[in-house]
PDB file of N, CA and C in Angstrom:
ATOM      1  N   UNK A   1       1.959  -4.788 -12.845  1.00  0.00           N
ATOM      2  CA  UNK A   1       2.042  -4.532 -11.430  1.00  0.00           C
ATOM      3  C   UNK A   1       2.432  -5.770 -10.646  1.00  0.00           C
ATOM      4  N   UNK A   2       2.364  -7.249 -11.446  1.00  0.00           N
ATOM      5  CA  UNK A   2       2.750  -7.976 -10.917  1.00  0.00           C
ATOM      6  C   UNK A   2       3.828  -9.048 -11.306  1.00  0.00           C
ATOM      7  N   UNK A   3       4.200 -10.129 -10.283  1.00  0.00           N
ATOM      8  CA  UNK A   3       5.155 -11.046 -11.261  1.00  0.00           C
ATOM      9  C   UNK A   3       5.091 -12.337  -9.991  1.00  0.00           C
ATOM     10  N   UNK A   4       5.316 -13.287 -10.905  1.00  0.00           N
ATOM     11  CA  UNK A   4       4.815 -14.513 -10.147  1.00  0.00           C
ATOM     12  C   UNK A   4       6.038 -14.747  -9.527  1.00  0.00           C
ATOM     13  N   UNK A   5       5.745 -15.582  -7.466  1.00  0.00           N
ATOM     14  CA  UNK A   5       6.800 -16.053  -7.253  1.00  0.00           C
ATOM     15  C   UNK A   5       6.619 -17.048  -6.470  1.00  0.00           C
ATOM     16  N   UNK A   6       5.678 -18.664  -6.913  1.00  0.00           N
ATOM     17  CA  UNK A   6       5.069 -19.266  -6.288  1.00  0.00           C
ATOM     18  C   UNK A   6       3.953 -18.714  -5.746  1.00  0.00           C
ATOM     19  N   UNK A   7       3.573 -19.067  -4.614  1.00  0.00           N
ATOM     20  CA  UNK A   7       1.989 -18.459  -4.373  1.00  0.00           C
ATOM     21  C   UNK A   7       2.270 -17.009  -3.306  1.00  0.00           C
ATOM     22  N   UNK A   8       3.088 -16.512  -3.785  1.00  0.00           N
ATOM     23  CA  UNK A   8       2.566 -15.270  -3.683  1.00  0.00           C
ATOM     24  C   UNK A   8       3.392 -14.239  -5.287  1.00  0.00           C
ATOM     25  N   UNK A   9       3.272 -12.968  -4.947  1.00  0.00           N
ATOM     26  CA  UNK A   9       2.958 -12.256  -6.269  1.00  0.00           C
ATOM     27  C   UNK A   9       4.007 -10.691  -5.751  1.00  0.00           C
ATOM     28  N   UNK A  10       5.103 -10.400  -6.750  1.00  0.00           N
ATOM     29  CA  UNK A  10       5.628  -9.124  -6.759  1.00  0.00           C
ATOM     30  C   UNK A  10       4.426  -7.890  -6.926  1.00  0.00           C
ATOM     31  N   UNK A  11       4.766  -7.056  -6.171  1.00  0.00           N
ATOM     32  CA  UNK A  11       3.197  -6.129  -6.415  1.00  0.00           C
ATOM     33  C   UNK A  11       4.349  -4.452  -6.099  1.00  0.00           C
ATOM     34  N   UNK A  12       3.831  -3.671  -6.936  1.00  0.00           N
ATOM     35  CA  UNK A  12       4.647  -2.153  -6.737  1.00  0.00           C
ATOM     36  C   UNK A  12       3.623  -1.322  -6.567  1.00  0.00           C
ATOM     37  N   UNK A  13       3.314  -0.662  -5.284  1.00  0.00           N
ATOM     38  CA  UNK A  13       2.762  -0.104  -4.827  1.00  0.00           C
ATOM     39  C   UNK A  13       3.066   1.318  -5.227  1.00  0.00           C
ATOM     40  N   UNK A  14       2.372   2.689  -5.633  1.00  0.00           N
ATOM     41  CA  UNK A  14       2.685   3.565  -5.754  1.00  0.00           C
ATOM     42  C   UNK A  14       1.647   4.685  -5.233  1.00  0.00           C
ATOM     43  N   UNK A  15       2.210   5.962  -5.204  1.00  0.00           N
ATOM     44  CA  UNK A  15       1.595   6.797  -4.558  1.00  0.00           C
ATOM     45  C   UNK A  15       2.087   8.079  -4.863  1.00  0.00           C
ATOM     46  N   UNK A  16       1.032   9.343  -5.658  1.00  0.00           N
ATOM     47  CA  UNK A  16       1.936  10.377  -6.096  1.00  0.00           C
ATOM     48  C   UNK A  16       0.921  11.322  -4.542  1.00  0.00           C
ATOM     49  N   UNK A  17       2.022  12.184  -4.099  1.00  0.00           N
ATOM     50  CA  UNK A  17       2.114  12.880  -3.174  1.00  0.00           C
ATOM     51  C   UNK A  17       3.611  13.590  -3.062  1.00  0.00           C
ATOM     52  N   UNK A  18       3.928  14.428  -4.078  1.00  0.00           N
ATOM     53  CA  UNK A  18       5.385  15.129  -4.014  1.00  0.00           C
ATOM     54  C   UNK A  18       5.239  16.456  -3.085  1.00  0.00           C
ATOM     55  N   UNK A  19       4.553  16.412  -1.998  1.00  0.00           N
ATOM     56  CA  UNK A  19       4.848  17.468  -1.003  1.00  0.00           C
ATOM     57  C   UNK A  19       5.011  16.538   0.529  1.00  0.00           C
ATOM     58  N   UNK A  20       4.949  15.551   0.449  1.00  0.00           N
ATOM     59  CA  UNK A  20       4.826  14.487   1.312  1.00  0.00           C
ATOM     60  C   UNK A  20       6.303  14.475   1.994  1.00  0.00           C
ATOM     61  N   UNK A  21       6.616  14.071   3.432  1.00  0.00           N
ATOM     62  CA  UNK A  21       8.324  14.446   3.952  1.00  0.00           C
ATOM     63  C   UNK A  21       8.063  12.726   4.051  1.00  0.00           C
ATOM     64  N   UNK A  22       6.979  11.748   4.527  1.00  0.00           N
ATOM     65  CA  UNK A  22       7.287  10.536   4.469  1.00  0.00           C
ATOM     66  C   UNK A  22       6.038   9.810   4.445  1.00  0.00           C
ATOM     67  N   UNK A  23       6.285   8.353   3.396  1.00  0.00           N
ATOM     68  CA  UNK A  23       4.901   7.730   2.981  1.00  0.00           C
ATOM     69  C   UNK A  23       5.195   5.799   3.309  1.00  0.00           C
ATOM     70  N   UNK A  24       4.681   5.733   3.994  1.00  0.00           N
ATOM     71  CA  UNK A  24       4.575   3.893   4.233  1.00  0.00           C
ATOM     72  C   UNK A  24       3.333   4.006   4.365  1.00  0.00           C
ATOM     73  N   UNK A  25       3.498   2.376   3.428  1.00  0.00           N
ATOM     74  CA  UNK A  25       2.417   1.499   3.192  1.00  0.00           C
ATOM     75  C   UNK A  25       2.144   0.352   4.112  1.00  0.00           C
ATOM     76  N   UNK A  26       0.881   0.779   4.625  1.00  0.00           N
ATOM     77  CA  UNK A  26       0.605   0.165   6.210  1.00  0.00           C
ATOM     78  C   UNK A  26      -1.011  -0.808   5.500  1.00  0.00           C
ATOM     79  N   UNK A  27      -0.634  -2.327   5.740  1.00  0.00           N
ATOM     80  CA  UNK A  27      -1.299  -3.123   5.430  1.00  0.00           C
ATOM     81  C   UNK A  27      -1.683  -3.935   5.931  1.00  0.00           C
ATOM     82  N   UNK A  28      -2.657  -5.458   5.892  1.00  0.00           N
ATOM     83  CA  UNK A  28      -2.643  -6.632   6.674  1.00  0.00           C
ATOM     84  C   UNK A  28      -1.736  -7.700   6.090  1.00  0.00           C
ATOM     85  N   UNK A  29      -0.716  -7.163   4.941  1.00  0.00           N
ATOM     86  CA  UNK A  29       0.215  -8.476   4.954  1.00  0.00           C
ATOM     87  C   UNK A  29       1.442  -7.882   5.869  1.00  0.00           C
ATOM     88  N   UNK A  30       1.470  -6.649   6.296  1.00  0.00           N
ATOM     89  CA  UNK A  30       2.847  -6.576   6.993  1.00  0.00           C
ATOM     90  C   UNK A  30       2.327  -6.316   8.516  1.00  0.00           C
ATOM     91  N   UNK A  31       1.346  -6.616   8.765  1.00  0.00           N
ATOM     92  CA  UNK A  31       0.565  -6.503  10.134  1.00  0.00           C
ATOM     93  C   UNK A  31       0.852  -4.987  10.192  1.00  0.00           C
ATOM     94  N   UNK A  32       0.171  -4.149  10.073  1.00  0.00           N
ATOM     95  CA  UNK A  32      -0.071  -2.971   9.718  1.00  0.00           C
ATOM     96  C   UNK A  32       1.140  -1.908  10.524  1.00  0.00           C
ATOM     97  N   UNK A  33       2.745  -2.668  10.036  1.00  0.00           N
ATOM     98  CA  UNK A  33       3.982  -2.327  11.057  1.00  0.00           C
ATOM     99  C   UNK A  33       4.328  -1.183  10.663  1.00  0.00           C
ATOM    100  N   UNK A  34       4.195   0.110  11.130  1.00  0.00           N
ATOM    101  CA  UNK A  34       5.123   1.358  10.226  1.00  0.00           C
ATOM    102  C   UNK A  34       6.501   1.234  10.024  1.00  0.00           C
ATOM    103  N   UNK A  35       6.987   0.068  10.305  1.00  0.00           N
ATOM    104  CA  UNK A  35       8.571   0.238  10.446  1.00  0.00           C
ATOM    105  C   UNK A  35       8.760  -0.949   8.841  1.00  0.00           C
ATOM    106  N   UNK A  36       7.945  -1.477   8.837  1.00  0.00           N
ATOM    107  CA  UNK A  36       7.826  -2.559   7.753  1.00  0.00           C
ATOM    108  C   UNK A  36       7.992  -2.143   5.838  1.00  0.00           C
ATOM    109  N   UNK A  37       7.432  -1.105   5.540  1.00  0.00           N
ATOM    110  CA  UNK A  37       7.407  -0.946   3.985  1.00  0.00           C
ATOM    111  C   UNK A  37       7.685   0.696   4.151  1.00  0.00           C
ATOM    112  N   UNK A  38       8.464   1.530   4.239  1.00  0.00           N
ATOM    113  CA  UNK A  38       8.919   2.689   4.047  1.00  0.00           C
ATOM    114  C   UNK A  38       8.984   2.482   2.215  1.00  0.00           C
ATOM    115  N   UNK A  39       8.412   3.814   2.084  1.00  0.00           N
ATOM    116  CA  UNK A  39       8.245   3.645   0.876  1.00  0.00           C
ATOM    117  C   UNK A  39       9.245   4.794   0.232  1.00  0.00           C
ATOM    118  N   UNK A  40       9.662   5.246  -1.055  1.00  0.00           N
ATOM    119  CA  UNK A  40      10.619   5.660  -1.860  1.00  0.00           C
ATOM    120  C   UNK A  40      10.464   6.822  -2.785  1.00  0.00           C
ATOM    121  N   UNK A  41      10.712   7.633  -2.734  1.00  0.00           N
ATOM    122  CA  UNK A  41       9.838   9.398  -3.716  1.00  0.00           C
ATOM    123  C   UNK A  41      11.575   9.257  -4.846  1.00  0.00           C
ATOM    124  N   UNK A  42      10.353   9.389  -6.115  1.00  0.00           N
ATOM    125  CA  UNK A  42      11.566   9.777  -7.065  1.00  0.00           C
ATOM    126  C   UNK A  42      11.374  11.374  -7.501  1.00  0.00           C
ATOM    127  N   UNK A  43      12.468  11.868  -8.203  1.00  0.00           N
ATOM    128  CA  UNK A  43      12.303  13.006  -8.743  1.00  0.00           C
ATOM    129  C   UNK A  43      11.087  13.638  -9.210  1.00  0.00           C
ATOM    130  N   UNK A  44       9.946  12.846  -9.346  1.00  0.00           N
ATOM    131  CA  UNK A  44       8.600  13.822 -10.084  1.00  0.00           C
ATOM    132  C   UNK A  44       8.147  13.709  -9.184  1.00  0.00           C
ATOM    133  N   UNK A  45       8.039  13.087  -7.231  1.00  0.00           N
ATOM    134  CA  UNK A  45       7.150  12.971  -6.558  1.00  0.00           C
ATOM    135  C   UNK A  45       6.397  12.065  -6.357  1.00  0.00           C
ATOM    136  N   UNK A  46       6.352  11.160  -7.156  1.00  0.00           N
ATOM    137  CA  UNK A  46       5.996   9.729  -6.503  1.00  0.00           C
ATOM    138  C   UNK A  46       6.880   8.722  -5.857  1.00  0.00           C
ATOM    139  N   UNK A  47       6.014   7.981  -4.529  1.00  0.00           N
ATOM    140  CA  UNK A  47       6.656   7.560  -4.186  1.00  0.00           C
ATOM    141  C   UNK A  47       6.375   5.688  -4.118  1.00  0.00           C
ATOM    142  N   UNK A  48       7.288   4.834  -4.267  1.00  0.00           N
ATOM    143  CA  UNK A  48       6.863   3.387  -4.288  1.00  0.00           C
ATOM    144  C   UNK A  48       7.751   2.532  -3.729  1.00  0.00           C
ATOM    145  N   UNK A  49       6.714   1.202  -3.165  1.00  0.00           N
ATOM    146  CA  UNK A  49       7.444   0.435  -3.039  1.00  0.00           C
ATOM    147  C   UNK A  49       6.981  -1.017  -3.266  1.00  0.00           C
ATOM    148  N   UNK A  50       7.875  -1.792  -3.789  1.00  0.00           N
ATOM    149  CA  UNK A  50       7.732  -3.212  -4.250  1.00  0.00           C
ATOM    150  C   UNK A  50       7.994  -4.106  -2.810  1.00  0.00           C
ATOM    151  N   UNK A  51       6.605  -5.142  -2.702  1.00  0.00           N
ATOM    152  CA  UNK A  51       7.272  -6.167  -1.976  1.00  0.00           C
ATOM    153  C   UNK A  51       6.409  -7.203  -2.369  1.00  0.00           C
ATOM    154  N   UNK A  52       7.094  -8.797  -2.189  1.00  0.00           N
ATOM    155  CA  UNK A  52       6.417  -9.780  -1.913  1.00  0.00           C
ATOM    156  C   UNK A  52       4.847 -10.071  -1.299  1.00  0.00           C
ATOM    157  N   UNK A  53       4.043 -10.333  -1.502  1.00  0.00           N
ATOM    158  CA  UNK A  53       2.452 -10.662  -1.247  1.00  0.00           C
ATOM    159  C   UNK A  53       1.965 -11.950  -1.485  1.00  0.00           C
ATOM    160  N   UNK A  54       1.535 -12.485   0.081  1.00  0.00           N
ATOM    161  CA  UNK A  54       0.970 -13.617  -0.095  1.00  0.00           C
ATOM    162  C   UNK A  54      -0.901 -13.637  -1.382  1.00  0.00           C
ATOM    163  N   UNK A  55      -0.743 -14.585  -2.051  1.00  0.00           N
ATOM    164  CA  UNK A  55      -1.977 -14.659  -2.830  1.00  0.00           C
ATOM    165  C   UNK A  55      -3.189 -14.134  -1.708  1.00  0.00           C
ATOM    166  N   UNK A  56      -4.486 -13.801  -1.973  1.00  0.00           N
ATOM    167  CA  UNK A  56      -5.628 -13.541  -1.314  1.00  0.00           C
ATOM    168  C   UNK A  56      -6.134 -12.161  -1.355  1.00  0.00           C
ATOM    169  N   UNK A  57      -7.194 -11.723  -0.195  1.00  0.00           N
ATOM    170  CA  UNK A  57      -7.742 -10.579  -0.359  1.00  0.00           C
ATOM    171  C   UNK A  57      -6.689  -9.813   0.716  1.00  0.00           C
ATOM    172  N   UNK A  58      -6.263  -8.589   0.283  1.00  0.00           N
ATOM    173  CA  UNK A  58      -5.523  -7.571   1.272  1.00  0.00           C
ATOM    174  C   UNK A  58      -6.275  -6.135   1.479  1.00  0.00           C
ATOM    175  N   UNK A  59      -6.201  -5.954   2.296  1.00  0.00           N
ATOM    176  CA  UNK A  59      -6.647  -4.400   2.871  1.00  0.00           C
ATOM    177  C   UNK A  59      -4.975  -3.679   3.054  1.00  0.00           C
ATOM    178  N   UNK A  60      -5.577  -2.185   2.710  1.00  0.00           N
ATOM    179  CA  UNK A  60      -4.176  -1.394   2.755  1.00  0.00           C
ATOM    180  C   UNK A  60      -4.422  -0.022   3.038  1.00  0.00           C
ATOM    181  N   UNK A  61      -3.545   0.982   3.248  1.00  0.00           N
ATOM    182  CA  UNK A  61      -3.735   1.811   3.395  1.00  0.00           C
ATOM    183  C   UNK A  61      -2.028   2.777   3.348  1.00  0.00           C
ATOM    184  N   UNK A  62      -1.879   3.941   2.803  1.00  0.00           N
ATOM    185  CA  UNK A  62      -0.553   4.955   3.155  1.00  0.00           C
ATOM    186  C   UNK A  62      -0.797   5.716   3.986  1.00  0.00           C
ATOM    187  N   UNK A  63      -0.123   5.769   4.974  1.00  0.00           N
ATOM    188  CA  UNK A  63       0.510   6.632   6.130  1.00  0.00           C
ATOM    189  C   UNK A  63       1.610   7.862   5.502  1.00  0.00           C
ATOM    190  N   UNK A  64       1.007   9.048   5.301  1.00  0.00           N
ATOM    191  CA  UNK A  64       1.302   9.961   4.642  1.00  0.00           C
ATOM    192  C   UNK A  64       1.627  11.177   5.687  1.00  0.00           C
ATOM    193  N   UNK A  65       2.880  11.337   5.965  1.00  0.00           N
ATOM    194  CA  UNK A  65       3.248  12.108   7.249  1.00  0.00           C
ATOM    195  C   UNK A  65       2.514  12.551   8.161  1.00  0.00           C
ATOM    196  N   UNK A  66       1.602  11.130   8.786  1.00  0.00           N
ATOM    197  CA  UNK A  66       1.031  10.665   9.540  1.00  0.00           C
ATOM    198  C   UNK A  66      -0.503  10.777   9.731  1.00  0.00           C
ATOM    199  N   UNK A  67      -0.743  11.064   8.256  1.00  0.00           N
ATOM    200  CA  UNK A  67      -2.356  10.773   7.934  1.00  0.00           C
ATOM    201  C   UNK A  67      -2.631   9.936   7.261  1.00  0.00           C
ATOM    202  N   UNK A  68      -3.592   9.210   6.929  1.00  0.00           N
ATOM    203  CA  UNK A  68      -3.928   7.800   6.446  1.00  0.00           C
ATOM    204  C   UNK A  68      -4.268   8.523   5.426  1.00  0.00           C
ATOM    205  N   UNK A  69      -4.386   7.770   4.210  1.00  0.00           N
ATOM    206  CA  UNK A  69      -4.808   7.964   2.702  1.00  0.00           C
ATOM    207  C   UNK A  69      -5.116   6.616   2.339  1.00  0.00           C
ATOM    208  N   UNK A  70      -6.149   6.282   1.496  1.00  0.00           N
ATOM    209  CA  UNK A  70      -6.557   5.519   0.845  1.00  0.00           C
ATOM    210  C   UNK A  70      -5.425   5.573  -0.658  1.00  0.00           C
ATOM    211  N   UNK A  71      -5.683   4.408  -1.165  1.00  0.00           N
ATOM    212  CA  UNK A  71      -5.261   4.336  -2.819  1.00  0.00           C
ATOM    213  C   UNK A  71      -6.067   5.052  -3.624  1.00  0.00           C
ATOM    214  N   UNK A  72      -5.458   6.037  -3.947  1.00  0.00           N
ATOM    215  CA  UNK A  72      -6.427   7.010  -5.406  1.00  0.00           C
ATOM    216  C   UNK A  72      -6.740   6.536  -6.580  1.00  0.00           C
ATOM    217  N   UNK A  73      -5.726   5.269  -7.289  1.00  0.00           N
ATOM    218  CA  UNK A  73      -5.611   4.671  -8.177  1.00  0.00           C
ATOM    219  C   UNK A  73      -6.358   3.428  -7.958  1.00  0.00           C
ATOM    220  N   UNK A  74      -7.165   2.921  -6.702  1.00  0.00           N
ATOM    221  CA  UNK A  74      -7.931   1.843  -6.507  1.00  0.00           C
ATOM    222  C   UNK A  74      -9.172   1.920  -5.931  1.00  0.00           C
ATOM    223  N   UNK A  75      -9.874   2.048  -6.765  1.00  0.00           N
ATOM    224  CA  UNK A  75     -12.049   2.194  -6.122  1.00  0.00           C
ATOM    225  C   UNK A  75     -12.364   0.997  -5.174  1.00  0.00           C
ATOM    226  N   UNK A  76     -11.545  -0.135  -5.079  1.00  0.00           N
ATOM    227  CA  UNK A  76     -11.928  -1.168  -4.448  1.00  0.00           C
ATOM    228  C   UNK A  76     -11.605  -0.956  -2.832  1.00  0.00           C
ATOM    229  N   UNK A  77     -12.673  -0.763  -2.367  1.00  0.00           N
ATOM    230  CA  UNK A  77     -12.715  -0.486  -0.755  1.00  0.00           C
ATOM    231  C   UNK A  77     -13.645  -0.925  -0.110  1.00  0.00           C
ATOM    232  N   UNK A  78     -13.006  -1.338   1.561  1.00  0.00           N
ATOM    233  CA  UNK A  78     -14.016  -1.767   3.049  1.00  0.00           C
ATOM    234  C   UNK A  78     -13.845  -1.484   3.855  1.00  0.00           C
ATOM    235  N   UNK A  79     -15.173  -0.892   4.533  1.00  0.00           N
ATOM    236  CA  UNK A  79     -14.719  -0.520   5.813  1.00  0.00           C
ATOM    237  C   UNK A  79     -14.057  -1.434   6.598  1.00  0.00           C
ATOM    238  N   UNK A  80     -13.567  -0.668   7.641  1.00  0.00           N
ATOM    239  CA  UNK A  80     -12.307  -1.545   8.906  1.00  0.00           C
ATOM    240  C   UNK A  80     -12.946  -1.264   9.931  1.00  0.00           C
ATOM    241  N   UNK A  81     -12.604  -1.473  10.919  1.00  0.00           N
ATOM    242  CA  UNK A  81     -12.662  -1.454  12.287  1.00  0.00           C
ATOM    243  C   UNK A  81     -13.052  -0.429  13.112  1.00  0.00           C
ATOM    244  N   UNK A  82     -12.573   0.671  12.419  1.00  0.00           N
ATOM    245  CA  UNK A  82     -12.557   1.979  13.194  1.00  0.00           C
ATOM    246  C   UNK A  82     -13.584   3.277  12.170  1.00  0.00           C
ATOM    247  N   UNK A  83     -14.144   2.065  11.282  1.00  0.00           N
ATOM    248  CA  UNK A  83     -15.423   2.687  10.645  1.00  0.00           C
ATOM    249  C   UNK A  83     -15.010   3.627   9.538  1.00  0.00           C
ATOM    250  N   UNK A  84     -13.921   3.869   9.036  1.00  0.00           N
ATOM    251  CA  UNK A  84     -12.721   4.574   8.149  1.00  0.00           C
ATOM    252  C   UNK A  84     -13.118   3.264   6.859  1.00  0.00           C
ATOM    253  N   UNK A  85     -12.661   3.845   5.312  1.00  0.00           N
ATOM    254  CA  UNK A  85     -12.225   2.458   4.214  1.00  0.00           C
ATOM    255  C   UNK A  85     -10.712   2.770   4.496  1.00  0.00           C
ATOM    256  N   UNK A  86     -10.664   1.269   4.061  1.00  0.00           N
ATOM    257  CA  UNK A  86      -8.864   0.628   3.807  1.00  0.00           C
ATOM    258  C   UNK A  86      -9.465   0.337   2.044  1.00  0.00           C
ATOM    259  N   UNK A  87      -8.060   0.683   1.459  1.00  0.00           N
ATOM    260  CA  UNK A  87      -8.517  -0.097  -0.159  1.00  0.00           C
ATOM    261  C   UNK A  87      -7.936  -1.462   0.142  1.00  0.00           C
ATOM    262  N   UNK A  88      -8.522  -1.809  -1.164  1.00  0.00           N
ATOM    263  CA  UNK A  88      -8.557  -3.850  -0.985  1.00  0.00           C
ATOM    264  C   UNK A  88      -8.267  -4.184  -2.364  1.00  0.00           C
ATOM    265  N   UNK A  89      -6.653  -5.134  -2.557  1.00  0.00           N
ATOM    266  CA  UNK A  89      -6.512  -5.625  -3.685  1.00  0.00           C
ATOM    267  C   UNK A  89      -6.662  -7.260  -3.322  1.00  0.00           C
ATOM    268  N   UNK A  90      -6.788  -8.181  -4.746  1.00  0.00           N
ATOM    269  CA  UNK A  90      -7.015  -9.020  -4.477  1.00  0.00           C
ATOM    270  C   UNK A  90      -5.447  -9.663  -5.234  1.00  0.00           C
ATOM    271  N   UNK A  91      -5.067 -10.529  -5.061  1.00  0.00           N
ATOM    272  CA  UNK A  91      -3.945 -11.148  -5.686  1.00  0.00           C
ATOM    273  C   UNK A  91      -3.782 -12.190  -5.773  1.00  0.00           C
ATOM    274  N   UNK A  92      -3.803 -12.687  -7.341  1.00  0.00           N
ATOM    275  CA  UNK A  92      -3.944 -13.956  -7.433  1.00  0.00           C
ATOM    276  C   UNK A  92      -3.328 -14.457  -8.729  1.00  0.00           C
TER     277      UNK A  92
END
């Protein structure tokens, strides 16, 4: 899932939801921008996307035609702000 590029780390985010019309990955490394990580559906319905990540702790979350979803594939979670979990990878 990852690959070194100095201090930060290639990371491929994925997400199966094949009834989904659109899925970005809304985080605190892209200041949680919807316009920032539009993410990519292949033929079986998942959809992903790879980007650059500074090393440290990240909170995340998919914006799933305009409902929030947690990572299904990640138990590691904290609450936020608005009393909701964000999942949390660490990268290092």
């Amino acid at each position: 899932m990852s690959g070194k590029t100095g201090k930060r780390r290639r990371l491929v985010f994925l997400l199966e939801a094949p009834d989904a019309k659109e899925v970005i990955l809304m985080a605190d490394f892209n200041k949680w921008n919807r316009k920032t990580h539009p993410m990519k559906r292949d033929e079986k319905g998942i959809w992903n996307k790879t980007v650059i990540v500074p090393l440290g702790r990240h909170e995340y979350k998919f914006l799933v035609d305009g409902d929030w979803w947690n990572d299904p594939r990640n138990q590691d979670v904290c609450y936020n702000q608005h009393g909701t979990l964000n999942s949390v990878i660490m990268v290092n």
